[in-house]
Protein backbone atom coordinates (compact mmCIF):
# COMPACT_ATOMS: atom_id res chain seq x y z
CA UNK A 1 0.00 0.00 0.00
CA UNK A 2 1.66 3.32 -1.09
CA UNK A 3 1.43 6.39 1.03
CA UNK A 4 0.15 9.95 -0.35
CA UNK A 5 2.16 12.78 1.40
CA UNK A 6 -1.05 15.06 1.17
CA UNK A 7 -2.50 14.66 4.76
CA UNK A 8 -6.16 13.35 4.70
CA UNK A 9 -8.94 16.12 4.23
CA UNK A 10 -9.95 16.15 7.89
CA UNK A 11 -6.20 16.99 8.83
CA UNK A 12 -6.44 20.30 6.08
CA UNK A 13 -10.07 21.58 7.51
CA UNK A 14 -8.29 21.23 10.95
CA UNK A 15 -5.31 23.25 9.13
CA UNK A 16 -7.67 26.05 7.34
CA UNK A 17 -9.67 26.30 10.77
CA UNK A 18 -6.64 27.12 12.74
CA UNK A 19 -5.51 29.57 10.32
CA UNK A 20 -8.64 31.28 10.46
CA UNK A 21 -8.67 31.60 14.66
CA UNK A 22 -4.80 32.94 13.88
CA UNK A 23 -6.16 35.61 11.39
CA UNK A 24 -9.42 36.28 13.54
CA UNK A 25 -7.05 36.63 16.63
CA UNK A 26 -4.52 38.67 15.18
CA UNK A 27 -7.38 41.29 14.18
CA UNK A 28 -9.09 41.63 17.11
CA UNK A 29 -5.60 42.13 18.75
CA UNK A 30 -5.01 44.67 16.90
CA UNK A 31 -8.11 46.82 17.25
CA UNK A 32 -7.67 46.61 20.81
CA UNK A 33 -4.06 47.76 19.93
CA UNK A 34 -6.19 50.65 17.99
CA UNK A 35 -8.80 51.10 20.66
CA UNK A 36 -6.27 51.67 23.44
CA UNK A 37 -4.28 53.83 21.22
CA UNK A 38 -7.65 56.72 20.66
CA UNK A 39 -8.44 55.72 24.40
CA UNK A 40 -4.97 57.25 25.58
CA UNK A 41 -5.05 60.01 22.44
CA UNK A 42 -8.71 61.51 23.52
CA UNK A 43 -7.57 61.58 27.16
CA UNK A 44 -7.75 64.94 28.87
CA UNK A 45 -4.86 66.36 30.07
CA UNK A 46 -3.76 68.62 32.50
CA UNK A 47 -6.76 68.80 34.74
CA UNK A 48 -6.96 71.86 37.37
CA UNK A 49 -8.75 73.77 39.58
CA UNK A 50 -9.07 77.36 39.07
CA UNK A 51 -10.88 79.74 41.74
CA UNK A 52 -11.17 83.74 41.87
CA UNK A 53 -13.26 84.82 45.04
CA UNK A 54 -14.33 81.09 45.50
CA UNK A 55 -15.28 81.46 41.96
CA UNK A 56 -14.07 78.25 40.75
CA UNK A 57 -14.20 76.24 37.90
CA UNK A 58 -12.78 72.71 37.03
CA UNK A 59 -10.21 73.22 33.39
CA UNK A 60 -8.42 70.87 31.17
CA UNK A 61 -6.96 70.44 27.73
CA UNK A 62 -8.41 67.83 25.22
CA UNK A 63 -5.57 64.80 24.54
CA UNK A 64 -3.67 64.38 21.48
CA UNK A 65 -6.41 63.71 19.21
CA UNK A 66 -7.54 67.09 18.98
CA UNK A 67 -8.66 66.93 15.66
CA UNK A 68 -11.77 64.57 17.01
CA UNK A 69 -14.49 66.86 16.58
CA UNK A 70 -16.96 64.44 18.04
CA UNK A 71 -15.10 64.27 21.32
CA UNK A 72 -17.18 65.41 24.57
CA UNK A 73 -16.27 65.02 28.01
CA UNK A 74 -17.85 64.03 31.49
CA UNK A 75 -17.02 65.72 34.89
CA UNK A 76 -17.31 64.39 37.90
CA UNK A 77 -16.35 65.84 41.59
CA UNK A 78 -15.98 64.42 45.00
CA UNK A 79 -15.35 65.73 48.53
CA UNK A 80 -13.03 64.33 50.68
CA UNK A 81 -13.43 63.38 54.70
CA UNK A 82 -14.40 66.09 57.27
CA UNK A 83 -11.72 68.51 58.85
CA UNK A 84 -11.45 65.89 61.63
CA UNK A 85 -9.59 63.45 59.70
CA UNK A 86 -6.78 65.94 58.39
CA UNK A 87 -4.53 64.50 60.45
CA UNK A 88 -4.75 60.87 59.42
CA UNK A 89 -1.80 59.01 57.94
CA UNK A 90 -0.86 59.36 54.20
CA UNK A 91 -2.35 55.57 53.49
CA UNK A 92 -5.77 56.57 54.37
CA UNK A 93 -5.73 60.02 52.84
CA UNK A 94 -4.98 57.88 49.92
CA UNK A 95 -7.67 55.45 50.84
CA UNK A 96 -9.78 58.92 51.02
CA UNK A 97 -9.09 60.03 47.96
CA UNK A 98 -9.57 57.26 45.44
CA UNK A 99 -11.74 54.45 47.59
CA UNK A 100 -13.79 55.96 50.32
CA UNK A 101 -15.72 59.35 49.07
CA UNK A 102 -18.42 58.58 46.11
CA UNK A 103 -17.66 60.32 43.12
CA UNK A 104 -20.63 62.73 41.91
CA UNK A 105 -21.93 63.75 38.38
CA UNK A 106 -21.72 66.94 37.39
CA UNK A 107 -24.97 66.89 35.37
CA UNK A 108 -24.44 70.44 33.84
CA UNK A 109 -21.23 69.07 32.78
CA UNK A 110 -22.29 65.57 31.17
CA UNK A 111 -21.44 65.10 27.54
CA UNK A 112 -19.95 68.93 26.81
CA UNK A 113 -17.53 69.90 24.19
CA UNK A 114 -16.03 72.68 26.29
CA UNK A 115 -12.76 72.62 28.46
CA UNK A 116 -14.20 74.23 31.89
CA UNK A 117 -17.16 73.24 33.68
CA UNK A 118 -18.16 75.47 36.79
CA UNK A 119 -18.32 73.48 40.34
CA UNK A 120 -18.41 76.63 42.50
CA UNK A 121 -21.51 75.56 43.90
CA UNK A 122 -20.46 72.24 44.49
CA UNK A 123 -17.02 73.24 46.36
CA UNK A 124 -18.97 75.78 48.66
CA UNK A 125 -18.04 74.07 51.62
CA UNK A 126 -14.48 76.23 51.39
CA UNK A 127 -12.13 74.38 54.19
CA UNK A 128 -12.74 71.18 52.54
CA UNK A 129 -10.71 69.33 49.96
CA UNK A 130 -12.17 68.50 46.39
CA UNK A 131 -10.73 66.02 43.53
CA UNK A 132 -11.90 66.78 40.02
CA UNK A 133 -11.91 64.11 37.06
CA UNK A 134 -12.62 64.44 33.09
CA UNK A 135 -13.33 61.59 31.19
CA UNK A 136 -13.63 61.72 27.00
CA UNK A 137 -16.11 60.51 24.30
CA UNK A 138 -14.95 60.18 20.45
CA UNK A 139 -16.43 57.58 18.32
CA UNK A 140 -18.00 55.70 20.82
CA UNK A 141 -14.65 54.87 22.48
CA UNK A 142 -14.21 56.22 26.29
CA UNK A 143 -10.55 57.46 27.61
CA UNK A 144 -10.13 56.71 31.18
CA UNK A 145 -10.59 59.50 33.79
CA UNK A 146 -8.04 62.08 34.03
CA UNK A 147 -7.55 63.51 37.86
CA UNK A 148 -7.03 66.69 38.99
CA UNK A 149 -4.67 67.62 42.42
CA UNK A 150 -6.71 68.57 45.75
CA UNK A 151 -8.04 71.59 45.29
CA UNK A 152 -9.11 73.09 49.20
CA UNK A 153 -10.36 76.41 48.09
CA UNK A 154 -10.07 78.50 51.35
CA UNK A 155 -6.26 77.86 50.99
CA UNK A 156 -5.88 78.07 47.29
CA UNK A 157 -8.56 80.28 45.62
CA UNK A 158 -6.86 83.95 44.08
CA UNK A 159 -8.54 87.13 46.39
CA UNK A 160 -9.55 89.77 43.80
CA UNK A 161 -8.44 93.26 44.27
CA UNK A 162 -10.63 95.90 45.88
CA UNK A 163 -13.12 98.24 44.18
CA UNK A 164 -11.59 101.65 44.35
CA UNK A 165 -13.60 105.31 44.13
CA UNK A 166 -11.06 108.19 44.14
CA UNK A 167 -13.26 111.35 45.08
CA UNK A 168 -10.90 114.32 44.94
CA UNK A 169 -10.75 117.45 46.83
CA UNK A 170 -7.69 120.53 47.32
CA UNK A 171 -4.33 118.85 47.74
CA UNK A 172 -5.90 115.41 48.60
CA UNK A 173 -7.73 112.37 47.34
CA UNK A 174 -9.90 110.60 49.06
CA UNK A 175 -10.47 106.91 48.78
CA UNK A 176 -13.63 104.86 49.04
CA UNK A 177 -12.07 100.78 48.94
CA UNK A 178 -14.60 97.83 48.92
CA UNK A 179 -13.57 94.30 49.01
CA UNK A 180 -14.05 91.89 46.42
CA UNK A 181 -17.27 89.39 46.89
CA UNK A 182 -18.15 85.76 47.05
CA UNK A 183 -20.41 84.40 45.30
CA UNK A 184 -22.41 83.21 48.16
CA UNK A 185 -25.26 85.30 49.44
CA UNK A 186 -26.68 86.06 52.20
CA UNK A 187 -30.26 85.63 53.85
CA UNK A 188 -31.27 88.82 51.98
CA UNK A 189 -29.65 88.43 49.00
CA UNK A 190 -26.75 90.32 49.20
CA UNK A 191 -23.36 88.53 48.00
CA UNK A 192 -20.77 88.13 51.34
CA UNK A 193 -17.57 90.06 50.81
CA UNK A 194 -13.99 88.29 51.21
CA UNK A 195 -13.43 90.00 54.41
CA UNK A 196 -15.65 87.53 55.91
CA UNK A 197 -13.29 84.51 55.10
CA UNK A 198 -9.98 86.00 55.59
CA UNK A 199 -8.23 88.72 57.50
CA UNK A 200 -8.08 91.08 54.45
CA UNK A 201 -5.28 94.58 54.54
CA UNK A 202 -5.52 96.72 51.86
CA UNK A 203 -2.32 98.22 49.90
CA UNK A 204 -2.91 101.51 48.13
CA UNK A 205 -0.56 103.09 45.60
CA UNK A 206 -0.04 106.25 44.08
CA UNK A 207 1.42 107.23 40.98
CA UNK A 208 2.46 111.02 39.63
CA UNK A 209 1.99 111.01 36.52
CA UNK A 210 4.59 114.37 36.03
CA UNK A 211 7.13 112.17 36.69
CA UNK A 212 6.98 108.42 36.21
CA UNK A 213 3.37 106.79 35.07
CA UNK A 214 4.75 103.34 35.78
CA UNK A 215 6.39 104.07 39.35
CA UNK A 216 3.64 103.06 41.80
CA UNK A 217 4.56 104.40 45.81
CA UNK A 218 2.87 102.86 48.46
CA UNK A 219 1.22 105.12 50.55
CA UNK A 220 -1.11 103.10 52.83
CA UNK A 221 -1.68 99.39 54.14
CA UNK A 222 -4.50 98.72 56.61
CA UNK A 223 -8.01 97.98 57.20
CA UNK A 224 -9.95 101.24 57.09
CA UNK A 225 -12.31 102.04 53.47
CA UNK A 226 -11.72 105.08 53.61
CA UNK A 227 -8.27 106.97 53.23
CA UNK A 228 -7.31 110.71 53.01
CA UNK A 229 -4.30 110.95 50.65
CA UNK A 230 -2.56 114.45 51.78
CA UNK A 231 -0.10 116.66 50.64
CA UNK A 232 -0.18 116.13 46.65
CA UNK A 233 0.48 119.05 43.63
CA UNK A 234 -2.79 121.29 42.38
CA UNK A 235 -2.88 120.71 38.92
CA UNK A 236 -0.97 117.20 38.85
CA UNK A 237 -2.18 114.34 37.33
CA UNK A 238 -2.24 111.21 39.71
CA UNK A 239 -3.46 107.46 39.51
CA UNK A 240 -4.29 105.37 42.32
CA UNK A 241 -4.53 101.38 42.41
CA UNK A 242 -4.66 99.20 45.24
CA UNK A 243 -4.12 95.48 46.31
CA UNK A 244 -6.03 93.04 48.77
CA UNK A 245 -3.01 91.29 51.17
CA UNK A 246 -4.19 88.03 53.40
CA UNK A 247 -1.16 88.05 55.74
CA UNK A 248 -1.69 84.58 57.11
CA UNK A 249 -0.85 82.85 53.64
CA UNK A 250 1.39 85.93 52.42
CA UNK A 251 -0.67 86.27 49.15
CA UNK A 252 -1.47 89.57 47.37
CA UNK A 253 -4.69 90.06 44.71
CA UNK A 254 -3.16 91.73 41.35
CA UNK A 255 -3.76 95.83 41.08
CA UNK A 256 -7.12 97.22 40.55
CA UNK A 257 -7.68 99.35 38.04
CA UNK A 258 -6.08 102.67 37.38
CA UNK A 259 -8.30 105.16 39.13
CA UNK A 260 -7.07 109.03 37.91
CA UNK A 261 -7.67 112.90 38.72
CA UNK A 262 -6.03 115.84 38.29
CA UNK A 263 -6.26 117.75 41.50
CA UNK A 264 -7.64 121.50 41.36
């Protein structure tokens, strides 16, 4: 009986079949290779807290596929433990801040093609901590969430400068200074200033404009509204602008705006 080197037909189906499972393999391998690659492309980056006055919004920059028109992002926020657990060990601030608190939805935030989303309502109680995360849509395929650092805004929010009105009499100016608001009201309505949070001084500068319109002197730091500036030139141009200073975390507001008169 002669033997055939061509295997029996059984032995080639069993050949073609696992050819096929290679191919089939092989291709899905490598659109999970694709998948993963616009999952990590779409990913947000640099996610941050910024704040103004408690004013403060959650911002990030689309990932590396930002020609994906399509994509939209999700925002969700979480507060950490109460004040009373500061002083816990690192391991279960950690356990804190990616096990223990429940993330929340930001609903006004779900499925937006913009880069901010506003949470100043939802980080209102100030001494607390806050985490941030942004996830992205394109295409049907989801990123993985992208987290922002702690964000406690009683510590880290920017204090606004004051509202200056120069009223200006013989030799003098007088200064009316108002400090910036929250954006938390009252019973009645009214927003509550910063000086209610913090220990506010005002810095007030003057600047001749005879002489040097960039050269600002300082001429007052304290607590009072209103300040009598003596001893200035009748017919002189001057400019006033003042700062907001909280001494107990050494941090200054930018200038106001110029205020100017020309004394009489």
């Amino acid at each position: 009986m002669s033997c055939s080197n061509t295997p029996p037909f059984r032995y080639r189906g069993v050949s073609l079949i696992n050819t096929l499972c290679y191919h089939s393999l092989l291709f899905a391998a490598i659109l999970v290779l694709e998948n993963q690659d616009l999952q990590d492309s779409i990913k947000p980056q640099k996610v941050e807290f910024r704040s103004l006055n408690f004013n403060s919004t959650l911002h990030w920059q689309p990932g590396r596929a930002r020609e994906a028109r399509d994509t939209v992002y999700f925002v969700q926020y979480k507060k950490l433990a109460g004040r009373s657990q500061h002083s816990l060990t690192s391991f279960l601030l950690f356990l804190h801040r990616y096990g223990q608190s429940t993330w929340q939805n930001k609903d006004d935030c779900w499925g937006i093609q913009n880069y901010v989303c506003d949470l100043t309502t939802e980080t209102s109680d100030i001494q607390e901590p806050y985490y941030g995360r942004v996830k992205a849509v394109s295409g049907g395929v989801y990123s993985d969430w992208s987290l922002s650092c702690r964000f406690t805004p009683w510590r880290e929010t920017m204090i606004g400068p004051p509202t200056v009105i120069v009223i200006h009499s013989n030799k003098s100016i007088i200064l009316k200074l108002q400090a910036p608001r929250s954006p938390y009201k009252r019973k009645r309505g009214s927003q509550i200033p910063m000086t209610n949070y913090y220990d506010l001084l005002y810095q007030v500068f003057i600047i001749n404009n005879l002489l040097d319109e960039q050269h600002r002197v300082p001429v007052y730091e304290g607590k009072d509204k209103v300040i009598k500036i003596e001893n200035l030139r009748p017919g002189v141009s001057y400019c006033v602008v003042a700062k907001t200073y909280v001494p107990m975390l050494d941090r200054s507001s930018a200038y106001s705006s110029r205020q100017c008169t020309v004394l009489q």
